[in-house]
N, C-alpha and C. Protein backbone atom coordinates (compact mmCIF):
# COMPACT_ATOMS: atom_id res chain seq x y z
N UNK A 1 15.81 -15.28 4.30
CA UNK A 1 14.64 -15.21 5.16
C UNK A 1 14.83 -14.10 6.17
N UNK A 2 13.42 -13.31 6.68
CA UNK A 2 13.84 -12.22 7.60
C UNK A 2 13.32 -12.84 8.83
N UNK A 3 13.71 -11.97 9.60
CA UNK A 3 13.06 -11.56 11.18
C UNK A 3 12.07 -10.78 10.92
N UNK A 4 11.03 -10.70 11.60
CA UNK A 4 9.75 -9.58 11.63
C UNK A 4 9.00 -9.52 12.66
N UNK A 5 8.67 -8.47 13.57
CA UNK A 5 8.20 -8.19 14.20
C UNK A 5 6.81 -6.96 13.95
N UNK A 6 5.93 -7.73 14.00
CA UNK A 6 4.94 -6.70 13.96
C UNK A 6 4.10 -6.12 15.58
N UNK A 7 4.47 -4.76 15.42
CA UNK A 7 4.43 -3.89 16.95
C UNK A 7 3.12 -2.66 16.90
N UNK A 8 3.06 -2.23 18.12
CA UNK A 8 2.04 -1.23 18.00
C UNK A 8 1.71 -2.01 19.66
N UNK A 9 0.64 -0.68 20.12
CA UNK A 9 -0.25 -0.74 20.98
C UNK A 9 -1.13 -2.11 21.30
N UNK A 10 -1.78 -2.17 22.64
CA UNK A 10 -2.74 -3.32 23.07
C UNK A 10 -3.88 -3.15 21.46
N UNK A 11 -4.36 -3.96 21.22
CA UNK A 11 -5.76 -3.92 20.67
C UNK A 11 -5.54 -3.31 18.78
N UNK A 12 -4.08 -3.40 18.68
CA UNK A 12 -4.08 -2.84 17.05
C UNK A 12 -4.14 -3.56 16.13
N UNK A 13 -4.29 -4.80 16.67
CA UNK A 13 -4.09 -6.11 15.43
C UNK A 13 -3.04 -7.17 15.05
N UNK A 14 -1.82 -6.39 16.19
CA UNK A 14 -0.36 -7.52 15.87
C UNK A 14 -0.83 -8.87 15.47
N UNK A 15 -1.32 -9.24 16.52
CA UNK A 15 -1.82 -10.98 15.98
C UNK A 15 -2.35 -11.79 15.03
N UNK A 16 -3.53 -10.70 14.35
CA UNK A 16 -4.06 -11.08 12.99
C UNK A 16 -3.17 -10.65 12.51
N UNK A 17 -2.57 -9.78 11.97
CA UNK A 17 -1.83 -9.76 11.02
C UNK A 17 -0.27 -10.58 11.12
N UNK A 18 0.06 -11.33 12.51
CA UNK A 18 1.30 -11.95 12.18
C UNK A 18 1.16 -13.03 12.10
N UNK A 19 -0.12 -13.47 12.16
CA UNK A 19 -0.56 -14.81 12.22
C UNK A 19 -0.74 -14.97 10.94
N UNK A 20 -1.39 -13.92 9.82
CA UNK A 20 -1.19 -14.24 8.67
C UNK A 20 -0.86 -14.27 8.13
N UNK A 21 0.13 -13.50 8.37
CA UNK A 21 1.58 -13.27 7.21
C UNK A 21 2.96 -14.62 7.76
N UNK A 22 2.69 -14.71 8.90
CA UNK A 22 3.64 -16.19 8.91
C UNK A 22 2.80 -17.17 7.69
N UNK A 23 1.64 -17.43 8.43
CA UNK A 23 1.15 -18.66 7.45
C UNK A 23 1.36 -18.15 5.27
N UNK A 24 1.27 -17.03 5.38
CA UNK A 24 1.08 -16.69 3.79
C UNK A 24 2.84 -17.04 3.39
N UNK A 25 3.86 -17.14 4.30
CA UNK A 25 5.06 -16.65 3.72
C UNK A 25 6.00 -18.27 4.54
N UNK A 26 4.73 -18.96 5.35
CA UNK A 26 5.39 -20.59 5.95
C UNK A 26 6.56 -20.12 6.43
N UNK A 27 6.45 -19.34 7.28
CA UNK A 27 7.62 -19.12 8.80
C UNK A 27 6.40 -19.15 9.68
N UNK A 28 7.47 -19.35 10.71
CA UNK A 28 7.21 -19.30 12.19
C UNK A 28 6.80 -18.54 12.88
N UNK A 29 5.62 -18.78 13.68
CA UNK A 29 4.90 -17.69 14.33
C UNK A 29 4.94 -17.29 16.00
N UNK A 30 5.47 -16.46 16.21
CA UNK A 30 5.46 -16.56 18.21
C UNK A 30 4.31 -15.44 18.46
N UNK A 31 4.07 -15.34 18.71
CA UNK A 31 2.75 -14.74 19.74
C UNK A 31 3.85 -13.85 21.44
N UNK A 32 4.34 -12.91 21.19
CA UNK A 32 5.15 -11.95 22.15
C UNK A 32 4.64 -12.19 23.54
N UNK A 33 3.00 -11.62 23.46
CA UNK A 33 2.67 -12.02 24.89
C UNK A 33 2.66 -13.50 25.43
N UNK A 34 2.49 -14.88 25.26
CA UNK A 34 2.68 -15.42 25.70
C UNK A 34 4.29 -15.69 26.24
N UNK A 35 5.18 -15.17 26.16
CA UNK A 35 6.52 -15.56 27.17
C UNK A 35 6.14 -14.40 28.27
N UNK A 36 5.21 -13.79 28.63
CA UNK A 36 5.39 -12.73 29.85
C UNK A 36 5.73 -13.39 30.79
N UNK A 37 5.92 -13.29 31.71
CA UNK A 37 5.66 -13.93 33.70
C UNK A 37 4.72 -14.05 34.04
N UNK A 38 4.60 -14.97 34.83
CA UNK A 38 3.16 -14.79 35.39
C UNK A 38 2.59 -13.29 36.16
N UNK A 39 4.25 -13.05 36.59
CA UNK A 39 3.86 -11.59 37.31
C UNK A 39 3.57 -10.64 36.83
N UNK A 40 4.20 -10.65 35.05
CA UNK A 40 3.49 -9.37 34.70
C UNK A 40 2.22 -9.66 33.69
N UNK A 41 1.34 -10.87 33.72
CA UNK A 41 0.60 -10.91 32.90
C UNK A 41 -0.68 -10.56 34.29
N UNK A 42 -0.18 -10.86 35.53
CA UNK A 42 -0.87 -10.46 36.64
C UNK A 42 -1.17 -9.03 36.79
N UNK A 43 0.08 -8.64 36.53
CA UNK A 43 0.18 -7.15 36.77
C UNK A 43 -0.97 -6.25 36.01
N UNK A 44 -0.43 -6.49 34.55
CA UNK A 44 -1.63 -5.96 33.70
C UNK A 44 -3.02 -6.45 33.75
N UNK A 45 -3.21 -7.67 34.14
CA UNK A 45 -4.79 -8.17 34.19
C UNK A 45 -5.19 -7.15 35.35
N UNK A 46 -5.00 -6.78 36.37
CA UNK A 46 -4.98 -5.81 37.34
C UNK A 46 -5.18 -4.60 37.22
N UNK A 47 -4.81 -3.89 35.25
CA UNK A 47 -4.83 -2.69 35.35
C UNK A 47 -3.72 -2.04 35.28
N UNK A 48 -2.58 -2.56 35.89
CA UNK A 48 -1.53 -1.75 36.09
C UNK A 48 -0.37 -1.84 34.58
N UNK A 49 -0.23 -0.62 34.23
CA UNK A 49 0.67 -0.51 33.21
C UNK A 49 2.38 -1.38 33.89
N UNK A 50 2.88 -2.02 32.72
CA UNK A 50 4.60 -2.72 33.08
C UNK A 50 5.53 -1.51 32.78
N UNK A 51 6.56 -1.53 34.06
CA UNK A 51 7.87 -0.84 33.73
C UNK A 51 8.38 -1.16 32.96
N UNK A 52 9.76 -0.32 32.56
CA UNK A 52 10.89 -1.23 32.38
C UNK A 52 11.36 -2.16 32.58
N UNK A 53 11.51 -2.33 34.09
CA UNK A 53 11.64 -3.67 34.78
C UNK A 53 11.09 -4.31 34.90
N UNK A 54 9.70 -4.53 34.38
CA UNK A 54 8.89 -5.64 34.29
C UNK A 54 9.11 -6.20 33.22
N UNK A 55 9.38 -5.29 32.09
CA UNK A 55 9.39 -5.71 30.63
C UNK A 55 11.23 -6.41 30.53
N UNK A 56 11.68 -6.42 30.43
CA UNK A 56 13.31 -6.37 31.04
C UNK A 56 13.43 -7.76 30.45
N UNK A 57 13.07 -8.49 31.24
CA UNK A 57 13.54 -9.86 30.92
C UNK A 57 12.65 -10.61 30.26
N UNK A 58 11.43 -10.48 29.53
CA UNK A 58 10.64 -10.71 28.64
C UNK A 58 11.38 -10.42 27.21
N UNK A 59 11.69 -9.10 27.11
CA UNK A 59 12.36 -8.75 25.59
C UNK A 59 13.45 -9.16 25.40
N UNK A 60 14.63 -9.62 26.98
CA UNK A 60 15.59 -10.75 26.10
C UNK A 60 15.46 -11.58 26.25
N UNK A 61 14.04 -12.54 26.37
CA UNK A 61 13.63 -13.77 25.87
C UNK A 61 12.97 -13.36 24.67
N UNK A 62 12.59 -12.77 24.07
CA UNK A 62 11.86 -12.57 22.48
C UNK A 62 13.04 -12.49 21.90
N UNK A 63 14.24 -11.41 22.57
CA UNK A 63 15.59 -11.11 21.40
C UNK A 63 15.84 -12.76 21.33
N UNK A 64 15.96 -13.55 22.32
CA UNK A 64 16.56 -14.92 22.11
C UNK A 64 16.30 -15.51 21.06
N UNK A 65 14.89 -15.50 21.20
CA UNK A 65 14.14 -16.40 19.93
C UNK A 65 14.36 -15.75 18.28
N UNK A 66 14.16 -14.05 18.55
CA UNK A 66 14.72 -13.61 16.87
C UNK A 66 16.24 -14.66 17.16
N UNK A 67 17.15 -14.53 17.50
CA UNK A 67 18.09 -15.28 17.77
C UNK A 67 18.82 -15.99 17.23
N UNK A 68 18.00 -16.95 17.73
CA UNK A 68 17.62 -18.78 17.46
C UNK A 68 17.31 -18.59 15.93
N UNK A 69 16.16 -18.21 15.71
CA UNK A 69 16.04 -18.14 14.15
C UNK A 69 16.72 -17.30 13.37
N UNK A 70 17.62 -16.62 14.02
CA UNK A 70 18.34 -15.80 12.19
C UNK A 70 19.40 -16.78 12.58
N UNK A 71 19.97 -17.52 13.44
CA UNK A 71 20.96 -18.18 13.59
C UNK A 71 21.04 -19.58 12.24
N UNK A 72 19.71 -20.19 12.67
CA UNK A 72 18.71 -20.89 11.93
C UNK A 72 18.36 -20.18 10.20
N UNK A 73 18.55 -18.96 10.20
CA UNK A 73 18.50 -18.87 9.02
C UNK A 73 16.98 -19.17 8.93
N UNK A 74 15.62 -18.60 9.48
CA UNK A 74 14.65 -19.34 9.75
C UNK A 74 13.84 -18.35 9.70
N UNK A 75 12.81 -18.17 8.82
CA UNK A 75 11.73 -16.75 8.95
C UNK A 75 11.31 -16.78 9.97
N UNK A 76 10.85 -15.72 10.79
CA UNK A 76 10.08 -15.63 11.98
C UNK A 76 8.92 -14.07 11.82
N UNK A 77 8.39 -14.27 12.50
CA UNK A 77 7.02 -13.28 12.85
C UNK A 77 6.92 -13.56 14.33
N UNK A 78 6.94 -12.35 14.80
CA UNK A 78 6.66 -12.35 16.44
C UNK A 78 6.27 -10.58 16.68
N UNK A 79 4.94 -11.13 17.05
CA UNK A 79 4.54 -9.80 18.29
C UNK A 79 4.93 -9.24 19.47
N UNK A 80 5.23 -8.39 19.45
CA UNK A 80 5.49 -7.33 20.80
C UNK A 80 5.45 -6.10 20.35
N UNK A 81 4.61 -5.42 21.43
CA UNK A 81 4.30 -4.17 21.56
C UNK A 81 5.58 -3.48 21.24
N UNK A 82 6.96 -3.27 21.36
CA UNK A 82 7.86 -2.68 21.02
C UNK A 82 7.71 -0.93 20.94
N UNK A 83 7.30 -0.51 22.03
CA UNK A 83 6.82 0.68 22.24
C UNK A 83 7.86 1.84 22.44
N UNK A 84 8.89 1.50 22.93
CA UNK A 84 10.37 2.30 22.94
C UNK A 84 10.97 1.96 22.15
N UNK A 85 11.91 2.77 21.68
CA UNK A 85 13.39 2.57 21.13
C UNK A 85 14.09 1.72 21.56
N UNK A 86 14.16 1.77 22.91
CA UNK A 86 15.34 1.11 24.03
C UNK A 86 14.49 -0.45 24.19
N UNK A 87 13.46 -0.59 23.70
CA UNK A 87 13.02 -2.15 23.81
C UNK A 87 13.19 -2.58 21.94
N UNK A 88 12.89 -2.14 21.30
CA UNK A 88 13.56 -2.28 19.82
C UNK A 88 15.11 -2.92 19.86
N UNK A 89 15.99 -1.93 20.99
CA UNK A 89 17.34 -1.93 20.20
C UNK A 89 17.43 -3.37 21.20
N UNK A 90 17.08 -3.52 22.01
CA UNK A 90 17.28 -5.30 22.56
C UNK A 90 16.85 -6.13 21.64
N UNK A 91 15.70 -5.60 21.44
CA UNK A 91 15.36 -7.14 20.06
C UNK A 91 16.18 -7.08 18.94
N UNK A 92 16.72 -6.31 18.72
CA UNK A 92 17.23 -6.20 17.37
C UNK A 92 19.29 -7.00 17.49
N UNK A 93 18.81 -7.26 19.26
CA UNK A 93 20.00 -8.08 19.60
C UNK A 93 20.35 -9.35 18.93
N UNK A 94 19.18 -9.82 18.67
CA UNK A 94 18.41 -10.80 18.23
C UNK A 94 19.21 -10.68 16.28
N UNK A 95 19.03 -9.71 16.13
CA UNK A 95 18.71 -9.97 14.65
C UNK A 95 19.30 -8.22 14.13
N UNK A 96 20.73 -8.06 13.82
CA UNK A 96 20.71 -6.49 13.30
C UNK A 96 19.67 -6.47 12.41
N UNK A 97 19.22 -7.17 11.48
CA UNK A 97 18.49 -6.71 10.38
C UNK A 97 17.21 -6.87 10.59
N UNK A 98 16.41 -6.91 11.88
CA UNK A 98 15.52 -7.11 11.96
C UNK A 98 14.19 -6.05 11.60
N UNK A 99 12.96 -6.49 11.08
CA UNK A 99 12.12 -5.68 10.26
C UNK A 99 10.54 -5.36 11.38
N UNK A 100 10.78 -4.40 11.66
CA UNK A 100 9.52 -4.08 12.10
C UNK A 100 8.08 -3.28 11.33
N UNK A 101 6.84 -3.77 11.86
CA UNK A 101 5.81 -3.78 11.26
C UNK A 101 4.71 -2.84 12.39
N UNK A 102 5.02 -1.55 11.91
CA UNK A 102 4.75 -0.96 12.92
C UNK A 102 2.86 -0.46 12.66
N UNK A 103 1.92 -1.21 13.31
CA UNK A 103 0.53 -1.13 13.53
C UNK A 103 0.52 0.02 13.75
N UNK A 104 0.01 1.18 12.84
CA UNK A 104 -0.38 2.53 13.74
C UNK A 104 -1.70 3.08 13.58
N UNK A 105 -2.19 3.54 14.71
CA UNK A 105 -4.05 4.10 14.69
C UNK A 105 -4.21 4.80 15.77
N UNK A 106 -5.58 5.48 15.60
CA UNK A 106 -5.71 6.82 17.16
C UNK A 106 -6.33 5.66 17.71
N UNK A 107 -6.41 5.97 19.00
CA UNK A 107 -7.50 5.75 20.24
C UNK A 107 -9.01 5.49 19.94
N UNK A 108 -9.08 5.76 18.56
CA UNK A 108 -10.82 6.54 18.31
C UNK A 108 -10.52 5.08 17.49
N UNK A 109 -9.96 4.42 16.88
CA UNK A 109 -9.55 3.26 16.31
C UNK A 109 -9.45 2.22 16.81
N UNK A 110 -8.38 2.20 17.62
CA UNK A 110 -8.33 1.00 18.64
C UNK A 110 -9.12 0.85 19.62
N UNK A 111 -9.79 1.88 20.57
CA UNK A 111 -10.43 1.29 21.75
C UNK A 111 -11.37 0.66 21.62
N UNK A 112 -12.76 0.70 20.18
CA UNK A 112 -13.68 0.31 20.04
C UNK A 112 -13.17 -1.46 19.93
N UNK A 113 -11.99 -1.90 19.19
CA UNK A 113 -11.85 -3.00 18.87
C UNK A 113 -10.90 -3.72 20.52
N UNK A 114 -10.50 -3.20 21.54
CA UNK A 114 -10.55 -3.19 22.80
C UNK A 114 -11.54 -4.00 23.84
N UNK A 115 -12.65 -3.02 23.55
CA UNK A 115 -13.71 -3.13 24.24
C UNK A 115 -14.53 -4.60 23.66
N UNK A 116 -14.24 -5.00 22.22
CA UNK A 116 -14.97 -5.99 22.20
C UNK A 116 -14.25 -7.53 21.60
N UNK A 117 -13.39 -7.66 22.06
CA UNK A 117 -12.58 -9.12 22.47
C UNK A 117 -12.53 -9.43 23.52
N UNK A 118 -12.10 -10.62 23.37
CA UNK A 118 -12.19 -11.84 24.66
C UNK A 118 -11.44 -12.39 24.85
N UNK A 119 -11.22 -12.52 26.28
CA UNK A 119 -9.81 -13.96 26.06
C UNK A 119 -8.33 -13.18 25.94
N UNK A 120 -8.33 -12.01 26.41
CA UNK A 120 -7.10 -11.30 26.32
C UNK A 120 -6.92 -10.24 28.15
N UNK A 121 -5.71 -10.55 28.65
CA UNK A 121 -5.74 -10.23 29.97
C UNK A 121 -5.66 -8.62 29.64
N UNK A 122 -5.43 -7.75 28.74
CA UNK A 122 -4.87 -6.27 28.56
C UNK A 122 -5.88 -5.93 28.69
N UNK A 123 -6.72 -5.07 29.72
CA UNK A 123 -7.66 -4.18 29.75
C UNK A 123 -7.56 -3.09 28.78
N UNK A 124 -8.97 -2.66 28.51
CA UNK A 124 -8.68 -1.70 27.57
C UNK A 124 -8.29 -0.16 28.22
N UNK A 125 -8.36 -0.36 29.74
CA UNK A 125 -8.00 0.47 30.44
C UNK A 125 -6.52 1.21 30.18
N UNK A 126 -6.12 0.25 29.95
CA UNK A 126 -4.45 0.48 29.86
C UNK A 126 -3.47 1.02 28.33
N UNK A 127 -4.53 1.27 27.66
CA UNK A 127 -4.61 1.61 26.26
C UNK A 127 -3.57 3.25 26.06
N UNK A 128 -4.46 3.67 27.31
CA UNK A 128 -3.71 5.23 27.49
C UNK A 128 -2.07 5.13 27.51
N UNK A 129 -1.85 4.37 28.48
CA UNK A 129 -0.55 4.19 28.79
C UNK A 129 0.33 3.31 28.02
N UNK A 130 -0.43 2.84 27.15
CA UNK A 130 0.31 2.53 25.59
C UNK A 130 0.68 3.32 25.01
N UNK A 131 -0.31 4.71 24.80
CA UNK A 131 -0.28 5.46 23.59
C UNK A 131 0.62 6.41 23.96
N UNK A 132 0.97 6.71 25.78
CA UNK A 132 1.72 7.51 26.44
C UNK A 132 3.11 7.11 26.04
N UNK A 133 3.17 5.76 26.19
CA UNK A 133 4.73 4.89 26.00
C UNK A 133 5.49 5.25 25.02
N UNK A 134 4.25 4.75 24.01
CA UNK A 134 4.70 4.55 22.35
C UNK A 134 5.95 6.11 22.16
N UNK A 135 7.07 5.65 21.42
CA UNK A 135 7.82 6.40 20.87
C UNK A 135 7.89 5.92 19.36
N UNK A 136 8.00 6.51 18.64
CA UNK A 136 7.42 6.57 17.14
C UNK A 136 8.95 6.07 16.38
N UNK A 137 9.10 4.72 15.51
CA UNK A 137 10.30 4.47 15.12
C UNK A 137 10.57 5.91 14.46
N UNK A 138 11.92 5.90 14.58
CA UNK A 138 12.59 6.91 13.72
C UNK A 138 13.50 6.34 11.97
N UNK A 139 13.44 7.27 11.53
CA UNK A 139 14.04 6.88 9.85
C UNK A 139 14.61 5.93 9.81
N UNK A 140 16.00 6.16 10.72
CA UNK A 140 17.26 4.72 11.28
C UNK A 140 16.86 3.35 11.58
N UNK A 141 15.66 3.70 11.85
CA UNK A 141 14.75 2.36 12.18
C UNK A 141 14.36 1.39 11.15
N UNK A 142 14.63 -0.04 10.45
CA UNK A 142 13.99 -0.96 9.29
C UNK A 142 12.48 -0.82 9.84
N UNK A 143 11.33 0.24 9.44
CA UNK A 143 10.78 -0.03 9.52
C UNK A 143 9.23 -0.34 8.09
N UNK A 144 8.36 -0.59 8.55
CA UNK A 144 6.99 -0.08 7.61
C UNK A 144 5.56 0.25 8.24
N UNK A 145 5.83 1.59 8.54
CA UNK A 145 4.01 1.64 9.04
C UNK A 145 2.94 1.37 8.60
N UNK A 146 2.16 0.97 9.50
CA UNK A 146 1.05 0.39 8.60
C UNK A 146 -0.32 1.30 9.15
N UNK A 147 -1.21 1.24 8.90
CA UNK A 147 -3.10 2.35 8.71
C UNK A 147 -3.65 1.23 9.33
N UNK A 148 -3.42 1.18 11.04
CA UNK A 148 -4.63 0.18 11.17
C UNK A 148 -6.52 0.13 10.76
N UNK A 149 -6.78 1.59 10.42
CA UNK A 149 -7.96 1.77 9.67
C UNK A 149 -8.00 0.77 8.61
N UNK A 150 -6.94 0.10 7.87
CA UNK A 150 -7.34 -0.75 6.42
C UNK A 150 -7.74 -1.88 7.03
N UNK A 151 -8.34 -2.74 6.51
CA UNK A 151 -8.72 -4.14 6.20
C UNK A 151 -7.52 -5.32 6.71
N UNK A 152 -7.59 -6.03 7.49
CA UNK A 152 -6.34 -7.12 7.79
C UNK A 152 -5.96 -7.16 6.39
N UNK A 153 -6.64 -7.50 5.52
CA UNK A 153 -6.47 -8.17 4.06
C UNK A 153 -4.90 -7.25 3.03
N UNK A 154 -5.61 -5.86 3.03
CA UNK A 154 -4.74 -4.88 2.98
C UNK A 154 -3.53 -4.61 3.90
N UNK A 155 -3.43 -4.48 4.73
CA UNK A 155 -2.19 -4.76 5.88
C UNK A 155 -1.35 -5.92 5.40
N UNK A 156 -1.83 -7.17 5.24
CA UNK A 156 -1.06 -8.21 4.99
C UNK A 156 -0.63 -8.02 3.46
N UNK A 157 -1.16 -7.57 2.82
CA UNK A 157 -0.67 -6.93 1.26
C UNK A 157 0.81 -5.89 1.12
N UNK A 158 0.49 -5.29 2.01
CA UNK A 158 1.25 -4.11 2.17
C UNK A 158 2.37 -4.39 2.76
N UNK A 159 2.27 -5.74 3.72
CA UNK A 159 3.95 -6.48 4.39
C UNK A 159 4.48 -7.47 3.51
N UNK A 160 3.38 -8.18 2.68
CA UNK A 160 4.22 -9.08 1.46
C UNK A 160 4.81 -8.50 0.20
N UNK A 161 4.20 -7.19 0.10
CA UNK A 161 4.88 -6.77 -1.08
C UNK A 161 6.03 -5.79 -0.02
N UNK A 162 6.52 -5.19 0.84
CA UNK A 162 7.57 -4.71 1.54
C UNK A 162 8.45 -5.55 1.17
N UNK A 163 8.55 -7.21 1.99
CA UNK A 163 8.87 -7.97 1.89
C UNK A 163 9.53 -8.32 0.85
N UNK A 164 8.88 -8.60 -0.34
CA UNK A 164 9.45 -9.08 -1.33
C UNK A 164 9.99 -7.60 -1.91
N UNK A 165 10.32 -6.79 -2.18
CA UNK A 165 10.38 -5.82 -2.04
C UNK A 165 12.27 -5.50 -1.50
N UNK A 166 12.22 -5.95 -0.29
CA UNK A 166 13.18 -6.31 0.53
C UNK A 166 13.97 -7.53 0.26
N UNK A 167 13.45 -8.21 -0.07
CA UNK A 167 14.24 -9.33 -1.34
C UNK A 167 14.91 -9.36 -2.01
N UNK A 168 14.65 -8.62 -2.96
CA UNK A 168 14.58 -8.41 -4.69
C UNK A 168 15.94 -7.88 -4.55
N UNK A 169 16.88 -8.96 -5.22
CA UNK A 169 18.39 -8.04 -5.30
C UNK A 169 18.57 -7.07 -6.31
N UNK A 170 19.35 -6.49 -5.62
CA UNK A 170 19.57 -4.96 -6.63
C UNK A 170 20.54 -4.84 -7.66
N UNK A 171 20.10 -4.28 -8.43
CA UNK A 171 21.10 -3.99 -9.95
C UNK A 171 21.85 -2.91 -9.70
N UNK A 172 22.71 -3.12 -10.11
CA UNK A 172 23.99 -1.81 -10.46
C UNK A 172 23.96 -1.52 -11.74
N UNK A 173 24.49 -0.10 -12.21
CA UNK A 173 24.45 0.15 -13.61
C UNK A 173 25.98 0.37 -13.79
């Protein structure tokens, strides 16, 4: 069973798509933003982009939980923006082998789907300073990018066959 984290920007879809790929594959689902603080879920409802130090002790409570479950031997799916390197290599404290699911799309993509949800404290204001953040996994990185332009349907296609994919033991000749 893996670890997986599916990452990207405010407004790219982490949630539908980890929400469905836990349920398609019966692991466990965390939802990243809910462990924030109150202070920094304040912060951003406000507008204001999180430091480092805001983010700090949020990502080694997510590394905890990859954790707990590779300890557990236990599939997991969990969202977080994972926008640096240097917030990657904490989670991956969690889990060396951990698999990221990296949501990628322009501005011209995401803001429209921004502007029209509900029920989410991330202004779409703060979108910029996502896209400013974002550092782009590198090769070294387990990763799989994904076209947030496709269809959830397609996205979740494209992480179950990775997946199994990532499975499939290998032959020697």
């Amino acid at each position: 069973m893996a670890r997986v984290v599916v990452m990207g920007v405010s407004g790219c879809g982490k949630s539908t798509l980890a929400q469905a790929l836990a349920q398609a594959l019966n692991w466990r689902y965390i939802e990243g933003d809910q462990h924030h603080s109150a202070a920094n879920i304040q912060k951003m409802s406000a507008g204001t982009p999180l430091n480092d130090d805001d983010r700090a002790d949020w990502l080694h409570t997510l590394s905890g939980l990859i954790g707990q479950a590779t300890q557990a031997q236990e599939g997991l799916v969990l969202t977080c923006s994972a926008l640096k390197r240097k917030y990657r290599d904490v989670l991956r404290q969690g889990d060396a082998a951990l698999l990221f699911l990296h949501l990628q799309g322009s501005k011209a993509v995401i803001a429209p789907r921004m502007n029209v949800r509900t029920g989410h404290y991330m202004p779409p204001s703060l979108l910029d300073s996502q896209l400013r953040d974002l550092e782009m996994p590198q090769a070294d990185e387990r990763i799989l990018a994904l076209d947030v332009a496709q269809a959830p349907e397609q996205l979740l296609q494209h992480a179950l066959h990775h997946l199994n994919l990532l499975s499939e033991p290998t032959t020697s000749s």
